[in-house]
C-alpha atoms as a PDB file:
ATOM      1  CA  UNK A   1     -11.680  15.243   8.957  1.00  0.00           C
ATOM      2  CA  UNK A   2     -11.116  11.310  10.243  1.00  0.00           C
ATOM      3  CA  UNK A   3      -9.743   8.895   8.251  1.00  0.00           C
ATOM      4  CA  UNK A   4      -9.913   5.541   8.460  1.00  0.00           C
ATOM      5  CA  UNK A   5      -6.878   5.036   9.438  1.00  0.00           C
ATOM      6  CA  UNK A   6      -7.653   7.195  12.717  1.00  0.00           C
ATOM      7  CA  UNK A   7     -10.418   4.354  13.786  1.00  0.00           C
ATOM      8  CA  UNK A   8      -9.962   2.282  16.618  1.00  0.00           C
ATOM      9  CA  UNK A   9      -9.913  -1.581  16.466  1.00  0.00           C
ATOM     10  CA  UNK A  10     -13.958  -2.951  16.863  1.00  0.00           C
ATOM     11  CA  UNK A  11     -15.534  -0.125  15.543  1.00  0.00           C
ATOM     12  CA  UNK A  12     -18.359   0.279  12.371  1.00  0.00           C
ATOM     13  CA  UNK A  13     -18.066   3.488  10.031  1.00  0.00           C
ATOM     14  CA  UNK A  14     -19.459   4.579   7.229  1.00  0.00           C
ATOM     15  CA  UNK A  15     -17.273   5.826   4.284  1.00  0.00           C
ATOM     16  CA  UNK A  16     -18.213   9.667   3.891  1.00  0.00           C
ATOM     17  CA  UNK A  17     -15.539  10.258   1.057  1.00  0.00           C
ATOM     18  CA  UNK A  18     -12.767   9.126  -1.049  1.00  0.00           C
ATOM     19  CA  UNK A  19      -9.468  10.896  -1.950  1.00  0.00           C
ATOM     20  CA  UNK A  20      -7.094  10.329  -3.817  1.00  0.00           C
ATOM     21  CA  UNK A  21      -6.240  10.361  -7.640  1.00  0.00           C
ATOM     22  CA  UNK A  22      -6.752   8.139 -10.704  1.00  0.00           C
ATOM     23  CA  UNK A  23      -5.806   4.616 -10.260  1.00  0.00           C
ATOM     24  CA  UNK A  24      -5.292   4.624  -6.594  1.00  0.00           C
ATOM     25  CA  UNK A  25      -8.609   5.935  -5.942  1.00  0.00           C
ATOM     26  CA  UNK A  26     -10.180   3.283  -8.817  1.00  0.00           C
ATOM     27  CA  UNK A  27      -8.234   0.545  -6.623  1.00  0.00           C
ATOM     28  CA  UNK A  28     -10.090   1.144  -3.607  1.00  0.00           C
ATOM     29  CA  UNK A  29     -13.302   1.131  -5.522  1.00  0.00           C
ATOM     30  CA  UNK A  30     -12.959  -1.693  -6.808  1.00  0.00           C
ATOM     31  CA  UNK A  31     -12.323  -3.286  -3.829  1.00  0.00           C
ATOM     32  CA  UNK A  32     -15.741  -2.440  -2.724  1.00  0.00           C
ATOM     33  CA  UNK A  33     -14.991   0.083  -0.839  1.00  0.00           C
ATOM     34  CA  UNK A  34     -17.495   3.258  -2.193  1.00  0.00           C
ATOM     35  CA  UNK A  35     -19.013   5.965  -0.574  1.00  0.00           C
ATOM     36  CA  UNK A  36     -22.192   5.177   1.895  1.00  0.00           C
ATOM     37  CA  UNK A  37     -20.857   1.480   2.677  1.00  0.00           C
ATOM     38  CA  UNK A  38     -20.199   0.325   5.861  1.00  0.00           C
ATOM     39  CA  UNK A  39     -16.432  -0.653   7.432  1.00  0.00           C
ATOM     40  CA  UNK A  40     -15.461  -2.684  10.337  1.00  0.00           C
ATOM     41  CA  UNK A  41     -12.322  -2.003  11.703  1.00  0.00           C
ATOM     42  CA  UNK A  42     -11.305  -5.822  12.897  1.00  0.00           C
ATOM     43  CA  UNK A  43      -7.740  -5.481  13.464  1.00  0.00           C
ATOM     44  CA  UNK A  44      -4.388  -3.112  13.174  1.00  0.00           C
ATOM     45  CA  UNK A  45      -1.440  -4.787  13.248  1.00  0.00           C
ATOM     46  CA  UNK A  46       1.327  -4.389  16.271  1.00  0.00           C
ATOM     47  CA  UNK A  47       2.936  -0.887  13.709  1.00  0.00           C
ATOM     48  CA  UNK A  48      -0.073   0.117  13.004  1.00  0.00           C
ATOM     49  CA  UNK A  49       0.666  -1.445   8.853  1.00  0.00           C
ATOM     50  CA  UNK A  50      -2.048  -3.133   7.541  1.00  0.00           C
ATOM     51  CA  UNK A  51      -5.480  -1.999   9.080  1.00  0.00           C
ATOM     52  CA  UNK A  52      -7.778  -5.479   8.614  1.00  0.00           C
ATOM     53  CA  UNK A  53     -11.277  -4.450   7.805  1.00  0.00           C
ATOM     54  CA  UNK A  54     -14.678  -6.268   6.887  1.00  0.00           C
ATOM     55  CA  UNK A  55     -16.652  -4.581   3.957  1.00  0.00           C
ATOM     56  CA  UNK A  56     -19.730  -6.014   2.110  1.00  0.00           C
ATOM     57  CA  UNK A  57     -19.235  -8.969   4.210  1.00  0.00           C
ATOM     58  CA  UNK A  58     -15.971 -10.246   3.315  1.00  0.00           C
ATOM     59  CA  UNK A  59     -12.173  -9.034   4.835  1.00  0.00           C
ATOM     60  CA  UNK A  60      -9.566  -6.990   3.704  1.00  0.00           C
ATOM     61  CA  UNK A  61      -6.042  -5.944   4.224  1.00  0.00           C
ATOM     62  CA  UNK A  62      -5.448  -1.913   3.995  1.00  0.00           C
ATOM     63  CA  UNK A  63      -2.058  -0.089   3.876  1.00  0.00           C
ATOM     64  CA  UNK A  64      -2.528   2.832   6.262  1.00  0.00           C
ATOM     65  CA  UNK A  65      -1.312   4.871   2.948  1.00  0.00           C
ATOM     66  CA  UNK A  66      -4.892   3.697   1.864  1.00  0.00           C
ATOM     67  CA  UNK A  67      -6.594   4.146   5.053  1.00  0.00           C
ATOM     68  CA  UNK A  68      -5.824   7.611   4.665  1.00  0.00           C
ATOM     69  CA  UNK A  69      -7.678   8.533   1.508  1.00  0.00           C
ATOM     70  CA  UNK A  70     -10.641   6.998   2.995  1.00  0.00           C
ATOM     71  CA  UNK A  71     -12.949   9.967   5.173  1.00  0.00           C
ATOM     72  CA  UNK A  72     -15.626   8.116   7.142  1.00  0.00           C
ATOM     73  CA  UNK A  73     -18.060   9.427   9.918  1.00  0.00           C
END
């Protein structure tokens, strides 16, 4: 299984599945990110904590925490 957090800097996914419980997993929705959309990894910081990402056109700040719960392929 790869994560999201395992994707390199420049590179296009597509979300395959979330994990994840309750509200954390609600969070994530509702920040657009839903199974079938596209996610471009645009930067990881120097620790590898926050991954920036573009999805549905606008960008957004993950915790690698997050980044986990999020399969793509």
């Amino acid at each position: 299984m790869t994560t999201l957090k395992d994707i390199a800097c420049g590179q296009t996914v597509r979300v395959k599945r979330l994990w994840g419980e309750g509200p954390v997993k609600r969070r994530i929705m509702d920040m657009g990110i839903t199974k079938g959309v596209e996610i471009f990894v645009r930067k990881v910081a120097p620790l590898g904590d926050p991954l920036e990402v573009t999805v549905r056109g606008y960008e957004l700040s993950l915790r690698k925490a997050d980044a986990e719960m999020i399969e793509v392929g």
